[in-house]
Protein backbone atom coordinates (compact mmCIF):
# COMPACT_ATOMS: atom_id res chain seq x y z
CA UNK A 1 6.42 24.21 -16.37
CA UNK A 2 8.87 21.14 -18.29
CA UNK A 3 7.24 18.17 -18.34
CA UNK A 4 10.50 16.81 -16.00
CA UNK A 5 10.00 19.69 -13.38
CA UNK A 6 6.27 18.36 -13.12
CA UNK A 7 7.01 15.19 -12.67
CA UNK A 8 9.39 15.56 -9.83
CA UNK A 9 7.21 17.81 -8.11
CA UNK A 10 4.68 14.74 -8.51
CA UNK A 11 7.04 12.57 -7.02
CA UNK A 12 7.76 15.20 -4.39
CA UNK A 13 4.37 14.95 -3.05
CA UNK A 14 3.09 11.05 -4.07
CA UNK A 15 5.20 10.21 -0.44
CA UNK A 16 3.38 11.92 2.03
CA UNK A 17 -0.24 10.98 0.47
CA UNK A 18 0.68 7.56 0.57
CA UNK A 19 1.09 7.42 4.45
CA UNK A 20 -2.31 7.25 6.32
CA UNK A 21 -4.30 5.52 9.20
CA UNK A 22 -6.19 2.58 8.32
CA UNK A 23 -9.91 2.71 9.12
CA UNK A 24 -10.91 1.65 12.91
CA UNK A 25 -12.36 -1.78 12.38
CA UNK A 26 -11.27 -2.27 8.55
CA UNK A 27 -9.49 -5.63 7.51
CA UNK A 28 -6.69 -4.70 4.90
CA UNK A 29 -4.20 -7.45 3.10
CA UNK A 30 -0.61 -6.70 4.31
CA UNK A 31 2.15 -7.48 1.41
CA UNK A 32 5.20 -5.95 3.42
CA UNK A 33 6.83 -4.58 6.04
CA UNK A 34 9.56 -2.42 5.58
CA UNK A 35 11.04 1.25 5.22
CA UNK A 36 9.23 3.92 3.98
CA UNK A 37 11.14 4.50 1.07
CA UNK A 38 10.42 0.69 -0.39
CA UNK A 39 6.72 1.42 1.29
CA UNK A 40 6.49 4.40 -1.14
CA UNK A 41 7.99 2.32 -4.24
CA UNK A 42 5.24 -0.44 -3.94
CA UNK A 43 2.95 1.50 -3.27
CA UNK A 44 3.03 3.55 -6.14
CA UNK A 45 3.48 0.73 -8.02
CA UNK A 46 -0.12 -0.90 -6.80
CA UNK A 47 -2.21 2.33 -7.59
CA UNK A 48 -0.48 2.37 -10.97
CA UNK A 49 -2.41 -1.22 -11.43
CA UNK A 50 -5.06 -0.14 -9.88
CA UNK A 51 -4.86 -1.09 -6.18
CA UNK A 52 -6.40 1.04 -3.28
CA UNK A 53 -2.80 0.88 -1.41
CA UNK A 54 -1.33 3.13 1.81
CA UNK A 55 1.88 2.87 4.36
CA UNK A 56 1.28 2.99 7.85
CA UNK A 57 3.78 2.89 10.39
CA UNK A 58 3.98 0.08 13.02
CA UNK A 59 3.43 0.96 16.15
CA UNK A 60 7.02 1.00 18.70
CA UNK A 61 8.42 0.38 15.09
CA UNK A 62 9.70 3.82 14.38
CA UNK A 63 10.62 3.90 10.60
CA UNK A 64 9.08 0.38 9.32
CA UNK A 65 6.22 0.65 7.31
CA UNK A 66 2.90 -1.99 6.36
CA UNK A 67 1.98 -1.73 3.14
CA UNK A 68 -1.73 -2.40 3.17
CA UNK A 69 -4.10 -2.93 0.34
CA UNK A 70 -8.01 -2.50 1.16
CA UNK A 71 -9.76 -1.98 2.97
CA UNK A 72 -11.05 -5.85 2.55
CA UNK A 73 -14.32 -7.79 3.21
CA UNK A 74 -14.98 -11.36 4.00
CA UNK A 75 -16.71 -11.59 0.54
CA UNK A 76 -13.45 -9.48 -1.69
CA UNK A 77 -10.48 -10.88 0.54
CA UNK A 78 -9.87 -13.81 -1.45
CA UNK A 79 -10.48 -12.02 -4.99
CA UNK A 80 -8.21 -9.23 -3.85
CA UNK A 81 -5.55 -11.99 -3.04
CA UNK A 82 -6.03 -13.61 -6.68
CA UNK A 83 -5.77 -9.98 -8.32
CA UNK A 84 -2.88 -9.23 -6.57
CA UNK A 85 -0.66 -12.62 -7.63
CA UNK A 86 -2.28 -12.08 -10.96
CA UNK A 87 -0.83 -8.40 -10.76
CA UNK A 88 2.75 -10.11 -10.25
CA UNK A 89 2.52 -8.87 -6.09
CA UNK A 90 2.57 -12.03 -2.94
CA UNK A 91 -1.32 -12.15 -2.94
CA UNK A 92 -0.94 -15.62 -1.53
CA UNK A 93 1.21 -14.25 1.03
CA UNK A 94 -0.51 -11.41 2.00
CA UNK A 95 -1.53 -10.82 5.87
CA UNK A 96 -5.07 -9.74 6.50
CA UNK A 97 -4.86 -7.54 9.37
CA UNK A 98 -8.23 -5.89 11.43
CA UNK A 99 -7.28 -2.55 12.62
């Protein structure tokens, strides 16, 4: 296959694996909550630095979209925060959320 015809067919399917359920009792750093399309676009932008990243869908908030990074510890919280600003993302910002 072209190199181009690969890589959409990569893009095709990065979407759908980036959607998932975050772990029952897991703490995760929100950076943003919006559509799935942006969702997709940051997140694929975290794993390319490195991040452990996912969308999930608010619940009653049919078509908005957390993107979480974790899951998070008490102990890596605040180092995942500093890699994140350092990786030009709202680390500072970022909304730990228990799931």
């Amino acid at each position: 296959r072209p190199k181009a015809e690969r890589e959409k067919a990569a893009r095709t399917l990065a979407p759908a694996a980036s959607s998932s359920k975050p772990g029952p009792g897991q703490s995760y750093l929100q950076l943003a909550a919006t559509s799935k399309r942006e969702a997709d676009i940051m997140i694929d932008v975290l794993r390319q630095k490195g991040f452990k990243a996912m969308a999930a869908e608010i619940p009653g908030r049919r078509g908005t979209f957390r993107v979480l990074v974790g899951p998070v510890t008490d102990s890596t919280a605040n180092r995942t925060r500093a890699d994140l600003q350092n990786g030009g993302f709202p680390g500072n910002a970022a909304i730990r959320r228990t799931f």
